[in-house]
C-alpha atoms as a PDB file:
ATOM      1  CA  UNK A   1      61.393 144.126 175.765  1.00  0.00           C
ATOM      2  CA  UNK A   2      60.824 141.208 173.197  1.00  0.00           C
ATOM      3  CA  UNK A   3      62.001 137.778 173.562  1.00  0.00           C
ATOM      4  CA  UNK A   4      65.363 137.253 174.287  1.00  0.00           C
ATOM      5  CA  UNK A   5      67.769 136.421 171.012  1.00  0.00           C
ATOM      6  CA  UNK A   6      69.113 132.986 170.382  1.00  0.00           C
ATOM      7  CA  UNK A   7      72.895 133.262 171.920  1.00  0.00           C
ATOM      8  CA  UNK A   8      74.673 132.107 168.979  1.00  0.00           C
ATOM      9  CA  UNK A   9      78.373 132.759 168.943  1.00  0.00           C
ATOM     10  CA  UNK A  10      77.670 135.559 166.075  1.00  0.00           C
ATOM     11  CA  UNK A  11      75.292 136.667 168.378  1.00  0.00           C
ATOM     12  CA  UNK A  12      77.677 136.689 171.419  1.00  0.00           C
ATOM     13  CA  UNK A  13      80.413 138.252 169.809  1.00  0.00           C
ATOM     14  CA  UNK A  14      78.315 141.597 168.736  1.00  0.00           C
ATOM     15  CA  UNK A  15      76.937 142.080 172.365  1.00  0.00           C
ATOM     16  CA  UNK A  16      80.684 141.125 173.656  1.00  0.00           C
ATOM     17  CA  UNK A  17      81.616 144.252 171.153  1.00  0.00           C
ATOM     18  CA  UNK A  18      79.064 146.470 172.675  1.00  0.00           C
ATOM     19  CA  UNK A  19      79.638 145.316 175.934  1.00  0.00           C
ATOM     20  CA  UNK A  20      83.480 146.969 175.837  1.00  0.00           C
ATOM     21  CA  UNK A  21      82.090 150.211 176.180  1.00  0.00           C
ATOM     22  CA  UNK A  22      78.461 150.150 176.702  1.00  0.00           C
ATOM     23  CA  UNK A  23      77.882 153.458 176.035  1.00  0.00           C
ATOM     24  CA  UNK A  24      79.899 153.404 172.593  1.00  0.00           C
ATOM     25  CA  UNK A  25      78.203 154.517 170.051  1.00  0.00           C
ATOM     26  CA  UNK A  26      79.613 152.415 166.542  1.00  0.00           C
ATOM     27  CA  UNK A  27      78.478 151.959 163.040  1.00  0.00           C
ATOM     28  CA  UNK A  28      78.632 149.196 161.197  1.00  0.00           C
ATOM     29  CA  UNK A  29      82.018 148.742 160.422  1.00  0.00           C
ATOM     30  CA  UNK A  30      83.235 149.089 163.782  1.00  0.00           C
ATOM     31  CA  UNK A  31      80.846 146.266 164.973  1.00  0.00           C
ATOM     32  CA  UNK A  32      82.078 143.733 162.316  1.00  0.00           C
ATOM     33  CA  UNK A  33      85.932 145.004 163.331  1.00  0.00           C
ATOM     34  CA  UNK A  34      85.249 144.733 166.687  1.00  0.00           C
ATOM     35  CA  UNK A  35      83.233 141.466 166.773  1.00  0.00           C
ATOM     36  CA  UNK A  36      85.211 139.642 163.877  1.00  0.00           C
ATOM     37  CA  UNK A  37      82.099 139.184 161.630  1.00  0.00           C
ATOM     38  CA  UNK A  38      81.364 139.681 157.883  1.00  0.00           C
ATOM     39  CA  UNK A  39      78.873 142.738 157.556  1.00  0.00           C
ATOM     40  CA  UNK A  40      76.408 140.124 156.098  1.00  0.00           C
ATOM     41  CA  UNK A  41      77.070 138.219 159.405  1.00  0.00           C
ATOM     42  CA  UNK A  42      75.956 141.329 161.803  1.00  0.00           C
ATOM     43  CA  UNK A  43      73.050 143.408 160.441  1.00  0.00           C
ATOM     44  CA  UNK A  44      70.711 140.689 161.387  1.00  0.00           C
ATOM     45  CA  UNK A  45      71.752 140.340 164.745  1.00  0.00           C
ATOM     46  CA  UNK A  46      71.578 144.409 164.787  1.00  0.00           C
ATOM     47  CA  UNK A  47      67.851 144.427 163.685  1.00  0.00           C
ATOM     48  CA  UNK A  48      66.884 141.579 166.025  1.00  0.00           C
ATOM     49  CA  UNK A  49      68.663 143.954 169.176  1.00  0.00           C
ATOM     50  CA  UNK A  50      66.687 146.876 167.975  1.00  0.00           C
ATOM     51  CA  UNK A  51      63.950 144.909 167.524  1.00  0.00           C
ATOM     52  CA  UNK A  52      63.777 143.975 171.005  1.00  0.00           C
ATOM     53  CA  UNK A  53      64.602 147.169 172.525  1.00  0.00           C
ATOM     54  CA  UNK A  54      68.047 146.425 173.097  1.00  0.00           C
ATOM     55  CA  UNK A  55      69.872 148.594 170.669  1.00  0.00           C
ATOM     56  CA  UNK A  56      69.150 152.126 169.248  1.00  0.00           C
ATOM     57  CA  UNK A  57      70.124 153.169 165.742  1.00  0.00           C
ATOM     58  CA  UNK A  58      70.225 156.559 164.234  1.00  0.00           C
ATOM     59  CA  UNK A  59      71.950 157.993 160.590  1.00  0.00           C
ATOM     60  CA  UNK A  60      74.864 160.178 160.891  1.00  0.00           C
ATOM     61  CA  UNK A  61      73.971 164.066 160.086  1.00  0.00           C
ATOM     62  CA  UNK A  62      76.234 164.677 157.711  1.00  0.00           C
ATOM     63  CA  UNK A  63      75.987 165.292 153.375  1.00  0.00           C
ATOM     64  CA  UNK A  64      77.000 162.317 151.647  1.00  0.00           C
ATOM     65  CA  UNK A  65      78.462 164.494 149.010  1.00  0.00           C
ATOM     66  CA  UNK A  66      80.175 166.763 151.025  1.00  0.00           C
ATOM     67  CA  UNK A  67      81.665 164.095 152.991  1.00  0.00           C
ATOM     68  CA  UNK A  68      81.817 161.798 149.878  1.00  0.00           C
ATOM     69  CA  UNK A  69      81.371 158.966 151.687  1.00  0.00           C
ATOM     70  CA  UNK A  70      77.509 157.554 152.496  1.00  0.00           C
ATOM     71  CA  UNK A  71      75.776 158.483 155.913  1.00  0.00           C
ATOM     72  CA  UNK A  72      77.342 156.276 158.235  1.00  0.00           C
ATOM     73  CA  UNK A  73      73.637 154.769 160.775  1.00  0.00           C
ATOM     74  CA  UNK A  74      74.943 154.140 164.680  1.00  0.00           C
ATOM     75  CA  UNK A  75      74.524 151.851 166.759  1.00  0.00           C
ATOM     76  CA  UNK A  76      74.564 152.159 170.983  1.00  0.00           C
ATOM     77  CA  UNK A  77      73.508 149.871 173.776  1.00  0.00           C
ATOM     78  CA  UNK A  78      69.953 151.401 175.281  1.00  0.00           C
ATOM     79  CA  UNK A  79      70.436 150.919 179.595  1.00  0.00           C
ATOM     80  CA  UNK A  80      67.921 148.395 179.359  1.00  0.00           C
ATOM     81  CA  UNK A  81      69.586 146.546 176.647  1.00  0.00           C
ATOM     82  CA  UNK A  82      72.952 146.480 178.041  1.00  0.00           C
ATOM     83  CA  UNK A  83      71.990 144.808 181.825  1.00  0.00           C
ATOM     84  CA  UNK A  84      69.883 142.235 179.004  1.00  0.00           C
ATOM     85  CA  UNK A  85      72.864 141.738 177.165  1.00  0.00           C
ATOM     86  CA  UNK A  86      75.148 141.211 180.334  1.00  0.00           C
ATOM     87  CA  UNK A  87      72.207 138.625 181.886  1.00  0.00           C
ATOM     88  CA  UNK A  88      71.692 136.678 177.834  1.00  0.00           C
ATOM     89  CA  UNK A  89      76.189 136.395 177.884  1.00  0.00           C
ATOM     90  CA  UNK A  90      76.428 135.633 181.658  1.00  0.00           C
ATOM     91  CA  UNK A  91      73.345 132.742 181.060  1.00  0.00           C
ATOM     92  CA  UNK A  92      75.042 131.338 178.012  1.00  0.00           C
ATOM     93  CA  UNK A  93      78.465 131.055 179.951  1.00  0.00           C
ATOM     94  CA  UNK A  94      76.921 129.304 182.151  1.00  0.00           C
ATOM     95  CA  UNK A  95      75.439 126.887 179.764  1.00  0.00           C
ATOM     96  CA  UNK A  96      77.988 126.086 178.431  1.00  0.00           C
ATOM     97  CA  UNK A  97      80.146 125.347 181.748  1.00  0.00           C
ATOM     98  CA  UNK A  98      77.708 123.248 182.683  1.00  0.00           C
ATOM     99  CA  UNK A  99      77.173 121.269 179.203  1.00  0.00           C
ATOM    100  CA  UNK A 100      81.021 120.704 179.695  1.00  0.00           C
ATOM    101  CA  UNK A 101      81.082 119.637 183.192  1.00  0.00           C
ATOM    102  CA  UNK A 102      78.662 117.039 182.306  1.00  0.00           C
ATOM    103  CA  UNK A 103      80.433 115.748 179.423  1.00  0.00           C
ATOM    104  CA  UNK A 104      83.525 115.467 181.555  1.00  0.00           C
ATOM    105  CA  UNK A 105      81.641 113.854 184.136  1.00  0.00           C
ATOM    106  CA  UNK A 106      80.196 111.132 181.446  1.00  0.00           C
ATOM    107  CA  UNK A 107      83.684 110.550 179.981  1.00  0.00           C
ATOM    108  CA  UNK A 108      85.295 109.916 183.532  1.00  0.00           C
ATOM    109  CA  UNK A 109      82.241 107.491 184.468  1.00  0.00           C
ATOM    110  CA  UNK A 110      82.966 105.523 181.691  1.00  0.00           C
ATOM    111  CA  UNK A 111      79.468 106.017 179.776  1.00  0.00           C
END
């Protein structure tokens, strides 16, 4: 596995949309549905997860002109990269929980 992805909130919300059903298998469409993101917004994240081992990506077998519509490429979780995914979200959380406890702590204190 390669390093970790910076857990932007783009970046959170496409592992949050794999993490519904880890075993999902979506295109891209689906992802940008399911995550709320522009389809600009989500292919980089995609090839950053594949990158790292976290997602695996296949084309559709199908003929574009029978189906009139252009192969549709799939995304899906690998095992590895869904317990990574749970660890990066669970980690940012807490991050965040604690970045606010301390600014409630410094407001109260008077700083």
């Amino acid at each position: 596995m390669g390093k970790p992805p910076k857990m932007t909130i783009p970046t959170q919300l496409v592992l949050r949309a794999f993490l519904d059903d880890p075993t999902r298998e979506m295109y891209g469409l689906e992802i940008c549905a399911a995550a709320g993101l522009a389809s600009g917004t989500i292919h980089p994240i995609l090839a950053r997860f594949k990158g790292i081992g976290w997602l695996e990506s296949w084309f559709e077998d199908i003929d574009p002109h029978e189906a009139a519509r252009p192969r549709r490429r799939y995304y899906r979780l690998t095992p590895d990269g869904a317990e990574h995914a749970r660890l990066a979200l669970a980690k940012a959380y807490s991050d965040v929980s604690k970045l606010a406890a301390l600014r409630t702590k410094t407001a109260s204190s008077g700083a």
